[in-house]
PDB file of N, CA and C in Angstrom:
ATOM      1  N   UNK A   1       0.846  -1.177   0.000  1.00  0.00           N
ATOM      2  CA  UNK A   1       0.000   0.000   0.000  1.00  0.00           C
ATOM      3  C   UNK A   1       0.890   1.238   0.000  1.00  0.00           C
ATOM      4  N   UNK A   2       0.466   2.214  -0.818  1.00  0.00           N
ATOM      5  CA  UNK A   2       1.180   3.283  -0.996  1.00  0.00           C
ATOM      6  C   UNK A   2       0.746   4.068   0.515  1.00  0.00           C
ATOM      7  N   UNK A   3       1.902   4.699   1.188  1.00  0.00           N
ATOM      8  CA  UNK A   3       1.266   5.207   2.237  1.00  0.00           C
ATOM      9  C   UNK A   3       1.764   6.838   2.578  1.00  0.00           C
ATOM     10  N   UNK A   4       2.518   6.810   1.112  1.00  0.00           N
ATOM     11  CA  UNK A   4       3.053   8.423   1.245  1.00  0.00           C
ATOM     12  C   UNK A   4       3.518   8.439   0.196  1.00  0.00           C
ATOM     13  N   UNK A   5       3.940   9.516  -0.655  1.00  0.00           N
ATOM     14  CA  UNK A   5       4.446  10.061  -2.035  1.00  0.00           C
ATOM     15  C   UNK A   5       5.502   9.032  -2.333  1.00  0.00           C
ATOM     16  N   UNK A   6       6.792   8.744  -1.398  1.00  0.00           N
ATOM     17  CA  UNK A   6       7.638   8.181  -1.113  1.00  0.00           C
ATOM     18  C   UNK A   6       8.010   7.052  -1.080  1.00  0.00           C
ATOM     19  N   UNK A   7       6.932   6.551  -0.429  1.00  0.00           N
ATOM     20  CA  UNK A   7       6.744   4.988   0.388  1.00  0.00           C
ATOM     21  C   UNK A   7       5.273   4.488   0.142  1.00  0.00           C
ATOM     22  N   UNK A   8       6.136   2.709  -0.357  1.00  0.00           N
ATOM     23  CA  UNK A   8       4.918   1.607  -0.459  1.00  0.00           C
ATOM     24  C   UNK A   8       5.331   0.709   0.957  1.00  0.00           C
ATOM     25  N   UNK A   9       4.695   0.387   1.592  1.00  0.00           N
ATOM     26  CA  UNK A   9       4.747  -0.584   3.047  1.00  0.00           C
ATOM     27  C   UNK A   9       4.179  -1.994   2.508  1.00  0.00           C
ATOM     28  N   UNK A  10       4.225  -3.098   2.874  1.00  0.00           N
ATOM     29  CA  UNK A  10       4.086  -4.419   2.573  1.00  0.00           C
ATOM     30  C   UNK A  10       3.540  -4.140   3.864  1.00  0.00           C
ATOM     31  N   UNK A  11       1.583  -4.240   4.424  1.00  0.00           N
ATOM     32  CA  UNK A  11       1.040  -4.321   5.221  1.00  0.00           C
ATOM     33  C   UNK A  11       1.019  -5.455   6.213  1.00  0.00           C
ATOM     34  N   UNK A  12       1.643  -6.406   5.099  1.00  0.00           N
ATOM     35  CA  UNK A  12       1.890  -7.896   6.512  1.00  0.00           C
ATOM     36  C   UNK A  12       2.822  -7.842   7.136  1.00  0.00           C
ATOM     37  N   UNK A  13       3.987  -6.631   7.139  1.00  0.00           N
ATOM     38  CA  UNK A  13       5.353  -6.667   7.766  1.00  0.00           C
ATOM     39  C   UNK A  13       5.331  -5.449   8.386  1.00  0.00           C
ATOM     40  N   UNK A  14       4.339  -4.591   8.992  1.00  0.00           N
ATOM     41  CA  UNK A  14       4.052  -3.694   9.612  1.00  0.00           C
ATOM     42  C   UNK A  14       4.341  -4.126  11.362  1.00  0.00           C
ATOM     43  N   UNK A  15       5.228  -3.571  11.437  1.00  0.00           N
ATOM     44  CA  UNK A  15       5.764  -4.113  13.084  1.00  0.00           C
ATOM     45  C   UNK A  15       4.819  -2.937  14.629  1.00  0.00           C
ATOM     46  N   UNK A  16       4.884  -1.652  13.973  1.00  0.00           N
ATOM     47  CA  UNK A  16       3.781  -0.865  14.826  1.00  0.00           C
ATOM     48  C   UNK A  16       3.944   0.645  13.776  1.00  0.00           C
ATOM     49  N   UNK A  17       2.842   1.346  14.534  1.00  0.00           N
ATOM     50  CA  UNK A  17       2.195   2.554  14.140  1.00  0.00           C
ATOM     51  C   UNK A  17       2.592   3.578  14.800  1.00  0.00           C
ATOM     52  N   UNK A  18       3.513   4.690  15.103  1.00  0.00           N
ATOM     53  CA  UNK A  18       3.792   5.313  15.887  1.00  0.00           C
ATOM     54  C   UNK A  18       2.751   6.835  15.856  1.00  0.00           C
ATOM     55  N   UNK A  19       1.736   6.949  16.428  1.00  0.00           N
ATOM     56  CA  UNK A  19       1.076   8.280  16.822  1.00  0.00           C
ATOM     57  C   UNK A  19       2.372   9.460  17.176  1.00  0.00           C
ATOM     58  N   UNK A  20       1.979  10.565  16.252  1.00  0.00           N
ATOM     59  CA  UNK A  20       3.208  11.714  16.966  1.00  0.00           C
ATOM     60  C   UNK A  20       2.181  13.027  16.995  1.00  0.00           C
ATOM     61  N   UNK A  21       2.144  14.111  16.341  1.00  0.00           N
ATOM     62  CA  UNK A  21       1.673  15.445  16.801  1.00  0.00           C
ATOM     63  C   UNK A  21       0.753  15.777  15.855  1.00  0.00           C
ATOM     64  N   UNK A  22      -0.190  16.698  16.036  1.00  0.00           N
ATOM     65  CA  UNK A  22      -0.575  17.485  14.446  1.00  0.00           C
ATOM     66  C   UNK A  22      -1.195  16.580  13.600  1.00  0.00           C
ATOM     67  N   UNK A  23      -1.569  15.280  13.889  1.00  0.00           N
ATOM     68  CA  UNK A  23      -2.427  14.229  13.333  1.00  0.00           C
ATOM     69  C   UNK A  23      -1.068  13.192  12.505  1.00  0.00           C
ATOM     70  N   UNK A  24      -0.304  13.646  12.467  1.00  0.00           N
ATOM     71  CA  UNK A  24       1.292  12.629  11.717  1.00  0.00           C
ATOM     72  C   UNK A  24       1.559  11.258  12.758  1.00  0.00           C
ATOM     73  N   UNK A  25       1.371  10.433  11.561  1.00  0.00           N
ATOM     74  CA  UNK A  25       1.874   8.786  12.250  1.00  0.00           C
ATOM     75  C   UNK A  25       3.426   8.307  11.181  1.00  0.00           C
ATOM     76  N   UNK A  26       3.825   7.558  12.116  1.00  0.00           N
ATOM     77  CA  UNK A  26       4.755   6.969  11.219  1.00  0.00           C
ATOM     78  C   UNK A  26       4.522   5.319  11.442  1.00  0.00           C
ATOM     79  N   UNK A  27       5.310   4.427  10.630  1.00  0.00           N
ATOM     80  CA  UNK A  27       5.306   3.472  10.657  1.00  0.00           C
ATOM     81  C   UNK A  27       6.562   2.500  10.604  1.00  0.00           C
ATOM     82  N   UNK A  28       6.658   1.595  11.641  1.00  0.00           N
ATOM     83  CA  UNK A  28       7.930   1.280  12.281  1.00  0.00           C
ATOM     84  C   UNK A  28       7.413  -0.446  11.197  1.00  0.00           C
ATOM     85  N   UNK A  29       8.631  -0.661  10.280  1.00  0.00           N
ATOM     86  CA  UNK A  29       8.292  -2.184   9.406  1.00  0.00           C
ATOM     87  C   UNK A  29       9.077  -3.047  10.368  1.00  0.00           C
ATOM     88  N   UNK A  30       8.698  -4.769  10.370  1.00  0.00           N
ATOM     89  CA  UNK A  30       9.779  -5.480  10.632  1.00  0.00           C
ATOM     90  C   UNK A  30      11.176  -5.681  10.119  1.00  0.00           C
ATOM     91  N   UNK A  31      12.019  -5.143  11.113  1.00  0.00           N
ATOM     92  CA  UNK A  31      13.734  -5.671  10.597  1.00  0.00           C
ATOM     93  C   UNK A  31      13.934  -4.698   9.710  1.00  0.00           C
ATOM     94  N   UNK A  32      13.357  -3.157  10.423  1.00  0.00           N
ATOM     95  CA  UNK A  32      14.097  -2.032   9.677  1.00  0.00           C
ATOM     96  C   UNK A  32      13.721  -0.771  10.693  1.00  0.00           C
ATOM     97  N   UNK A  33      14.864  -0.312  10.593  1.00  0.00           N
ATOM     98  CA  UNK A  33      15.137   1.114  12.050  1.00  0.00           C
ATOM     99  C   UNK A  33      15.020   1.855  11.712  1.00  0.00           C
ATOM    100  N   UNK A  34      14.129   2.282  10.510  1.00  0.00           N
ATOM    101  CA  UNK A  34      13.875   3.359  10.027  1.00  0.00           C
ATOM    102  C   UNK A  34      12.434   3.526  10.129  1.00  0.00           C
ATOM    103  N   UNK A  35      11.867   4.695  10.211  1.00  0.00           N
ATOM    104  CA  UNK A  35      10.445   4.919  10.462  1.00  0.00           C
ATOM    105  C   UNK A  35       9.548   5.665   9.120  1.00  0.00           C
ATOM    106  N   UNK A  36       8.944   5.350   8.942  1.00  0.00           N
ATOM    107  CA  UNK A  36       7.895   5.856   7.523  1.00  0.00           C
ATOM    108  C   UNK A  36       7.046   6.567   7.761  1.00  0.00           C
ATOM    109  N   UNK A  37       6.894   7.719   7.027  1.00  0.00           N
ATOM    110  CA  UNK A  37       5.786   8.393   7.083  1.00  0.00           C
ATOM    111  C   UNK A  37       4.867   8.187   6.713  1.00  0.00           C
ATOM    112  N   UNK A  38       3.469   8.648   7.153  1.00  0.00           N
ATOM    113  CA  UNK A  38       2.327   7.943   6.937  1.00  0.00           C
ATOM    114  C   UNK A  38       1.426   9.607   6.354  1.00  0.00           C
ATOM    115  N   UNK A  39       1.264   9.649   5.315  1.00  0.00           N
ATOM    116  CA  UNK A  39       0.797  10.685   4.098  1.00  0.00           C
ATOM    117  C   UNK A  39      -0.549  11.004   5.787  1.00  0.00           C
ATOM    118  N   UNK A  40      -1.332  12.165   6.042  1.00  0.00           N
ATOM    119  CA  UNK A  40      -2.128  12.475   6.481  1.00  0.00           C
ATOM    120  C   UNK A  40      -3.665  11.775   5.908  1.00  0.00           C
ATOM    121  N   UNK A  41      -3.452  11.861   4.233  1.00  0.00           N
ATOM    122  CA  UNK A  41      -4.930  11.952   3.554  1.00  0.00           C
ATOM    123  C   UNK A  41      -5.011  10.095   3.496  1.00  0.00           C
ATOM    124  N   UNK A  42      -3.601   9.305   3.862  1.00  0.00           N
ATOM    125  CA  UNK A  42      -4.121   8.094   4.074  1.00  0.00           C
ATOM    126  C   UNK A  42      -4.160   7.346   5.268  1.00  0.00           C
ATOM    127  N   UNK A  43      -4.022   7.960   6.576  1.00  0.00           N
ATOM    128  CA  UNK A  43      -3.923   7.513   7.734  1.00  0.00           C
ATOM    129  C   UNK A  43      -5.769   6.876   7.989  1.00  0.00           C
ATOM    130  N   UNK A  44      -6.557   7.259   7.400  1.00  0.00           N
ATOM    131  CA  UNK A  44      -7.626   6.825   8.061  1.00  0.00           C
ATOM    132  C   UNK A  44      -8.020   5.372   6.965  1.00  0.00           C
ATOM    133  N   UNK A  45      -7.057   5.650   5.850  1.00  0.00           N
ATOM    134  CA  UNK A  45      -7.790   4.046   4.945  1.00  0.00           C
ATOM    135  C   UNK A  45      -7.141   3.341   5.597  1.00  0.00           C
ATOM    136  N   UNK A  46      -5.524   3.424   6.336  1.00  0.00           N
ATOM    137  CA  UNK A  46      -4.941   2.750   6.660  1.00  0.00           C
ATOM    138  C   UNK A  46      -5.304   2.361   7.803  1.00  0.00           C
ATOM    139  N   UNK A  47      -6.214   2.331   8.943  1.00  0.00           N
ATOM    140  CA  UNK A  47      -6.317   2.749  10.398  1.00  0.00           C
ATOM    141  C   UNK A  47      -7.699   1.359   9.819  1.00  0.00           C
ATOM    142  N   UNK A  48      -8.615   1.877   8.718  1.00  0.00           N
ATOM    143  CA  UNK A  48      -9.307   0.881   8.619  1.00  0.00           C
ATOM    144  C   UNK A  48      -9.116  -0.406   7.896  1.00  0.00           C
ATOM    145  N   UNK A  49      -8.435  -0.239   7.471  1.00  0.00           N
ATOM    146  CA  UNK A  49      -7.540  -2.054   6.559  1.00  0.00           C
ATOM    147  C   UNK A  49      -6.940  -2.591   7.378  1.00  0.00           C
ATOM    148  N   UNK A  50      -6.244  -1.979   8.633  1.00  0.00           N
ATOM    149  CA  UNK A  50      -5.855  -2.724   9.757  1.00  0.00           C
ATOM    150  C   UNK A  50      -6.595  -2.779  10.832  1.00  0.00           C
ATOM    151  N   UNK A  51      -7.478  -2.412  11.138  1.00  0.00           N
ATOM    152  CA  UNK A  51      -8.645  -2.790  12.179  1.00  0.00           C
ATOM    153  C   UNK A  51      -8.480  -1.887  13.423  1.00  0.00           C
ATOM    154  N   UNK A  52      -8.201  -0.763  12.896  1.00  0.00           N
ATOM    155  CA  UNK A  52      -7.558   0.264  14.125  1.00  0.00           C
ATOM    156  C   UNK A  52      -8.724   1.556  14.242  1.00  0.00           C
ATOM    157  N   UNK A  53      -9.042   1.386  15.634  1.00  0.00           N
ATOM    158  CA  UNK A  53      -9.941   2.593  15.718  1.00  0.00           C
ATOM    159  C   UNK A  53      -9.682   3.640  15.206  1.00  0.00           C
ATOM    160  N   UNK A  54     -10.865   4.074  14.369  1.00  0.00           N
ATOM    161  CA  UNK A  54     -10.558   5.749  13.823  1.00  0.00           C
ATOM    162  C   UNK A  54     -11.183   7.181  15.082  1.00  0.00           C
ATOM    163  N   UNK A  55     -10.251   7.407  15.620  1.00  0.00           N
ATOM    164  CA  UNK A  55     -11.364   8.525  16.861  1.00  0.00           C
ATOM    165  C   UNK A  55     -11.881   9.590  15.334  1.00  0.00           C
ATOM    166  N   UNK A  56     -12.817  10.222  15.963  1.00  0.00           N
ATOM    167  CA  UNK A  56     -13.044  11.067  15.224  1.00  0.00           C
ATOM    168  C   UNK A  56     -13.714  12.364  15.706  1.00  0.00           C
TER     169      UNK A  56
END
């Protein structure tokens, strides 16, 4: 899934979701120390393809 201009994530190797400020998440993959940004306008398709409450 494309999850920013930048970055495609392989959703089965999604290790966690990091919540930060200003509505910006990043995304921590398995067996990589680098963190991904998570585009704003797709945090909520993404929140629902993984079964993650959307507050609203």
């Amino acid at each position: 899934m494309r999850v920013h201009k930048s970055y495609i994530v392989n959703l089965k190797k999604i290790e966690s979701i990091i919540p930060w400020f200003k509505g910006i998440y990043w995304i921590v993959m398995e067996g990589i120390k680098m963190k991904i940004p998570v585009s704003k306008s797709i945090i909520k398709e993404l929140k629902n393809i993984l079964g993650i409450k959307v507050n609203t």
